[in-house]
Protein backbone atom coordinates (compact mmCIF):
# COMPACT_ATOMS: atom_id res chain seq x y z
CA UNK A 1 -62.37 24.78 48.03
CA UNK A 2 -60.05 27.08 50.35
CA UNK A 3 -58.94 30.62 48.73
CA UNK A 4 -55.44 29.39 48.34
CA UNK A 5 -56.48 26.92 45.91
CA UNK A 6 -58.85 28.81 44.10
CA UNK A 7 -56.00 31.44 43.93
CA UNK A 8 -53.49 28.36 43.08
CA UNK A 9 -55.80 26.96 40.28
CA UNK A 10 -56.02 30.81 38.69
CA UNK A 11 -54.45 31.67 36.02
CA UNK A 12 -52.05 34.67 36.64
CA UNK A 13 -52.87 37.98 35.52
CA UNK A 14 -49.95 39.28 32.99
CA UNK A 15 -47.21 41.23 34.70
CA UNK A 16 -47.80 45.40 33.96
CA UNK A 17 -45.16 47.27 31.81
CA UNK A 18 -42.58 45.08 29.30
CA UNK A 19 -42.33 41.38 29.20
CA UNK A 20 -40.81 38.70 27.36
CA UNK A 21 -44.18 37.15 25.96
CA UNK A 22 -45.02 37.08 22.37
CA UNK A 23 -48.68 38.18 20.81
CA UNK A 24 -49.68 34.99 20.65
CA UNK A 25 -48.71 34.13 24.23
CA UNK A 26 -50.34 37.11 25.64
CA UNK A 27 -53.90 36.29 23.66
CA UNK A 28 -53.48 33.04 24.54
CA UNK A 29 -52.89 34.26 28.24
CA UNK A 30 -55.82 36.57 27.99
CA UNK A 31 -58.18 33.84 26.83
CA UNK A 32 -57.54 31.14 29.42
CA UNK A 33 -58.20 34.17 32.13
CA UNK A 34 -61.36 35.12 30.49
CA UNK A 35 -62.45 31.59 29.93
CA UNK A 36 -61.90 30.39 33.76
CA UNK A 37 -63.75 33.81 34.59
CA UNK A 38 -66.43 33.33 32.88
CA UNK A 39 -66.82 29.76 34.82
CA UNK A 40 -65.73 31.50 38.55
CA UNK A 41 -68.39 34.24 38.19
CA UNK A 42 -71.21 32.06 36.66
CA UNK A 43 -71.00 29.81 39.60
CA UNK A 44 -71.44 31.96 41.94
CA UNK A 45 -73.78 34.41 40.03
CA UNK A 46 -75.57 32.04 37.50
CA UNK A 47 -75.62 32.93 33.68
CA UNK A 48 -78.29 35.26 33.49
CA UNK A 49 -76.85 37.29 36.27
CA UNK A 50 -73.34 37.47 34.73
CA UNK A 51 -72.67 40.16 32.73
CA UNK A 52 -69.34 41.02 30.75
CA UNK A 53 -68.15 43.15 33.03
CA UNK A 54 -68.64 41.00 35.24
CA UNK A 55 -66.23 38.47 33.34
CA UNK A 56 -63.82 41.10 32.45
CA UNK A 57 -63.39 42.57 35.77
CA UNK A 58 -62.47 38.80 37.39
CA UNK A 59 -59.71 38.38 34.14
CA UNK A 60 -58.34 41.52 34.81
CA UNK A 61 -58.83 42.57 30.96
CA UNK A 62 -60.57 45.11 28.91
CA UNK A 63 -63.59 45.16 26.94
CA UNK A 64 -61.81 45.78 23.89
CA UNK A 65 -59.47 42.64 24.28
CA UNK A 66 -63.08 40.67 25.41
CA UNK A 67 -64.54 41.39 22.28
CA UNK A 68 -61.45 40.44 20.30
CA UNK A 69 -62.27 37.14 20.69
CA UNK A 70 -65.35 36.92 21.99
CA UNK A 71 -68.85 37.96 19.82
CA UNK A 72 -70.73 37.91 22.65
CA UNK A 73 -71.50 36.42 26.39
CA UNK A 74 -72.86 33.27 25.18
CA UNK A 75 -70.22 32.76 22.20
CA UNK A 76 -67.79 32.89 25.63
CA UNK A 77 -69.88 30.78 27.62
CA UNK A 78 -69.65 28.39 24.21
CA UNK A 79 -66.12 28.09 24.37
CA UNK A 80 -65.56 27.82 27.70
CA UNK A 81 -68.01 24.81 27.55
CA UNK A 82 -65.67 23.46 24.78
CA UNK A 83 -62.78 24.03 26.12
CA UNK A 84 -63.51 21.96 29.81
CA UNK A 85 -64.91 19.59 27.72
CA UNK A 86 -62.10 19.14 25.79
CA UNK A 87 -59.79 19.05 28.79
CA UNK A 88 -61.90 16.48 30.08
CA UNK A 89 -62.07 13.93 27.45
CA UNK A 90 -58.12 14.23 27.36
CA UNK A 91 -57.84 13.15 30.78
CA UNK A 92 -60.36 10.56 30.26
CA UNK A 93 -58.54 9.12 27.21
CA UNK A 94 -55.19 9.64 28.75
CA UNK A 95 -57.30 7.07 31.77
CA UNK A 96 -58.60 4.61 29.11
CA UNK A 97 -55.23 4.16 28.00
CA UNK A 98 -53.12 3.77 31.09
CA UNK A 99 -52.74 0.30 33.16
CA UNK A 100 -54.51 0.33 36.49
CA UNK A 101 -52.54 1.86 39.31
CA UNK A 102 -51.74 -2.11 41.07
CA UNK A 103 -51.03 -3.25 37.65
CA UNK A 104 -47.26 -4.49 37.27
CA UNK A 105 -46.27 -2.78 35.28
CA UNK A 106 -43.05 -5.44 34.29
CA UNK A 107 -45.39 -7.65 32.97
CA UNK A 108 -44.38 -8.98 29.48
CA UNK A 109 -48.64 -9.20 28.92
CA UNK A 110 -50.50 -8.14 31.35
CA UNK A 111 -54.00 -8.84 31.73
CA UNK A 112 -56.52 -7.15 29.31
CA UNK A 113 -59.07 -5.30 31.89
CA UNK A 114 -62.48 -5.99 31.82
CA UNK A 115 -65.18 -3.48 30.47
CA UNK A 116 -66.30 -3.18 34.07
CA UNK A 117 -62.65 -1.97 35.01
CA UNK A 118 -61.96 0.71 32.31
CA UNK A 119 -65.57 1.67 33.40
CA UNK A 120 -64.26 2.19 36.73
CA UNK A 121 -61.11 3.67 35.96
CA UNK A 122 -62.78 6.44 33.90
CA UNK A 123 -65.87 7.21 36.04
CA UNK A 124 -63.15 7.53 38.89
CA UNK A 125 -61.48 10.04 36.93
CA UNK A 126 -64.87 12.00 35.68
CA UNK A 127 -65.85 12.01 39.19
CA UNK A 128 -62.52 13.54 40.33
CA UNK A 129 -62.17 16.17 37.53
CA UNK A 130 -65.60 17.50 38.36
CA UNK A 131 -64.67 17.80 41.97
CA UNK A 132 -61.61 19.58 40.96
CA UNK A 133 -62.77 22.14 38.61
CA UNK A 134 -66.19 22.31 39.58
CA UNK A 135 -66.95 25.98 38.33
CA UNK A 136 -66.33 24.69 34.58
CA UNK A 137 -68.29 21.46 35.65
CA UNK A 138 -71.20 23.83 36.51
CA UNK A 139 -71.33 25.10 33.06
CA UNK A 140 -71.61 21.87 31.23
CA UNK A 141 -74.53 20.25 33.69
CA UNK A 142 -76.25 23.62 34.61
CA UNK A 143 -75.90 27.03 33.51
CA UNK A 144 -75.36 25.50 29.76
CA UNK A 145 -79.84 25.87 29.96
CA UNK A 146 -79.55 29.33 30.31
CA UNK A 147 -77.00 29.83 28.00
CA UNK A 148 -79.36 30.03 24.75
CA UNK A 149 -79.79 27.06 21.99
CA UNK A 150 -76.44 26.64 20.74
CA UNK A 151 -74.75 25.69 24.34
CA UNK A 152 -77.84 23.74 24.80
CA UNK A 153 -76.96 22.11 21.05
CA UNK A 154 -73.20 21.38 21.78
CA UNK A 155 -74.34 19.78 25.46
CA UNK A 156 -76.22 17.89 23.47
CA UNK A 157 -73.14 17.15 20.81
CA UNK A 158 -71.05 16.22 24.10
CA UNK A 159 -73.26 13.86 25.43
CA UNK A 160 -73.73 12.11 22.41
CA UNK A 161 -70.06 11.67 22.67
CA UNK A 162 -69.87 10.13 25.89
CA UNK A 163 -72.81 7.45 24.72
CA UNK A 164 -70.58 6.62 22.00
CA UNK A 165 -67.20 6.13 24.72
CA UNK A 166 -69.53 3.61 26.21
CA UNK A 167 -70.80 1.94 23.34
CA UNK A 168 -66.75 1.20 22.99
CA UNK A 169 -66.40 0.24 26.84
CA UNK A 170 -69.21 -2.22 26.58
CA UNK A 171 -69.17 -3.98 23.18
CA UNK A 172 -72.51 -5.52 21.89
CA UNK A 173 -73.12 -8.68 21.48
CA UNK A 174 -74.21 -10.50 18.46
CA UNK A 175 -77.92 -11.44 20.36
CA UNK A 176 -78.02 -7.34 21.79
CA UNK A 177 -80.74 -5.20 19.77
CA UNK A 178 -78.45 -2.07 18.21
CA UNK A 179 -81.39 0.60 19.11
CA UNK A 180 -82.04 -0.88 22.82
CA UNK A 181 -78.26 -0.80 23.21
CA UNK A 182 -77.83 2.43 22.01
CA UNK A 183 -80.61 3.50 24.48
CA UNK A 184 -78.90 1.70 27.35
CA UNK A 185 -76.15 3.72 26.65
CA UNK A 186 -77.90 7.03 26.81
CA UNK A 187 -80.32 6.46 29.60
CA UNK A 188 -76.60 5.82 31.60
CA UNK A 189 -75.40 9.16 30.46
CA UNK A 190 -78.20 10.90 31.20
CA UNK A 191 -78.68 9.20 34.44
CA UNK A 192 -75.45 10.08 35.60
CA UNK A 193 -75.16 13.97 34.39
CA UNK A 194 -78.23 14.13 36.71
CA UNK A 195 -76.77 12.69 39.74
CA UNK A 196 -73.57 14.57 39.56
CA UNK A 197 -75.77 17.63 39.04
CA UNK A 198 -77.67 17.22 42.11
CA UNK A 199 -74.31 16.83 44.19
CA UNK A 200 -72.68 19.58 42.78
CA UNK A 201 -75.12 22.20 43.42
CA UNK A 202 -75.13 21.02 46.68
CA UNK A 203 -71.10 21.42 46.71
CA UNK A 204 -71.77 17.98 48.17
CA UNK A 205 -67.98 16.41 47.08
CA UNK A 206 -67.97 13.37 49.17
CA UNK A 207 -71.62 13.02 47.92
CA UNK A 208 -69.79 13.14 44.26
CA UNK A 209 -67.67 10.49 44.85
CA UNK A 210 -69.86 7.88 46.34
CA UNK A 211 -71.50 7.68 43.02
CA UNK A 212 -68.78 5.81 41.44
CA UNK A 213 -70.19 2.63 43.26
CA UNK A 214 -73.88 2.93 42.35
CA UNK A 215 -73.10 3.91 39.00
CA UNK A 216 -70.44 1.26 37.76
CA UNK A 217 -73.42 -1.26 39.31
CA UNK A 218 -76.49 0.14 37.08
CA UNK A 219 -73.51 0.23 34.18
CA UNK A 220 -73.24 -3.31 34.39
CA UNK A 221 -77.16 -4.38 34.80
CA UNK A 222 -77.42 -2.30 31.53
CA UNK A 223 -74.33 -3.07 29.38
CA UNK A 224 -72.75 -5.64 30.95
C-alpha cells in the first residue's frame, strides 16, 4: 500500500485548541485512532514487540485517555479484533444480501442464486476486505496467538461464526450426516484462514485473490 493511502485510510488526529465536537465524539474519535494503531504498529512490530507507547504515540493520544478505555494491551488488542470483525461481517451480510453485480436489476423475480454464487460473492468480498485493511486482517489470522487466551478464545468465537454462515450457504440435505457436515464446514474455515494467512504475511495480494477460485472449488466438493 503507497503512504498516501495509508495516510488516506487514517483516521485524523483531532484538531488542537476549541472545536465543535461533543465528549462523545471526541472518545469516540480517540478510540477508532487507538484501535487502527494498535493494528498499524502490530503489523509491522508484531504483538509482543508493541508496547503502549508504542500505540499511543501512532494515535497521537495520551496514556491517560489510553487507559480510559483500555485495561490493558491485550483488552485493546481484544477490541480491535472485535471491532474488524464486526466491520467485516457487515460487509459480508450487506454482500449476502445484494443481487449480483450483472443481475437486472428490473426484474419483477429474478433468479434465486445458487449456494455456489452467494459463496462466490462473499469469498470475493472477504478476499477484498483483507487486502484492503490488511493490518486489522493481521490481527485476526496472526498476532491474535500472541495476544494471550482470551483473543485466542474470541478467534475461536469468530470462526465458529463463519462455520455457521456456511452451514446457511450450503443447506444439508436430508441423506447428509449433521456432525460430518458440521465438520465439512469447519475443515473449510480453517482451511481457508490458513491460506489467506500464508499470503498475507507474504503481502502477497494478487496471491490473495487467486484463492477465490481454488477455494469456491474445494467449497463445492465439500458442501455442495
Amino acid at each position: 500500500m503507497t503512504e498516501s493511502r495509508r495516510n488516506a485510510a487514517r483516521p485524523e488526529r483531532l484538531p488542537s485548541g476549541r472545536h465543535h465536537l461533543s465528549r462523545d465524539e471526541v472518545v469516540a474519535s480517540q478510540r477508532v485512532r487507538m484501535l487502527t494503531a494498535t493494528a498499524e504498529v502490530m503489523k509491522e512490530k508484531g504483538y509482543a514487540g508493541t508496547s503502549v507507547a508504542d500505540i499511543i504515540r501512532r494515535a497521537g493520544v495520551s496514556r491517560e485517555t489510553f487507559y480510559q478505555q483500555f485495561r490493558s494491551k491485550e483488552d485493546c488488542f481484544v477490541q480491535a479484533l472485535d471491532a474488524a470483525t464486526h466491520q467485516l461481517m457487515g460487509l459480508l451480510e450487506a454482500a449476502w444480501q445484494q443481487p449480483p453485480a450483472d443481475s437486472p436489476r428490473a426484474m419483477p423475480s429474478p433468479p434465486q442464486p445458487t449456494p455456489e454464487e452467494i459463496f462466490r460473492r462473499l469469498l470475493r468480498r472477504y478476499l477484498h476486505a483483507l487486502a484492503e485493511r490488511s493490518a486489522f486482517a493481521r490481527l485476526f489470522l496472526v498476532e491474535v496467538y500472541a495476544a494471550g487466551p482470551a483473543a485466542t478464545a474470541r478467534r475461536m468465537e469468530w470462526q465458529c461464526r463463519f462455520a455457521d454462515a456456511l452451514a446457511e450457504i450450503f443447506p444439508a440435505g436430508d441423506e447428509d450426516d449433521p456432525d460430518e457436515r458440521r465438520f465439512g464446514c469447519e475443515a473449510l474455515v480453517a482451511a481457508a484462514a490458513h491460506m489467506v494467512t500464508v499470503r498475507l504475511v507474504a503481502d502477497d495480494v494478487t496471491g490473495l485473490h487467486a484463492l477465490e477460485e481454488p477455494l469456491v472449488r474445494l467449497a463445492v466438493r465439500l458442501l455442495g
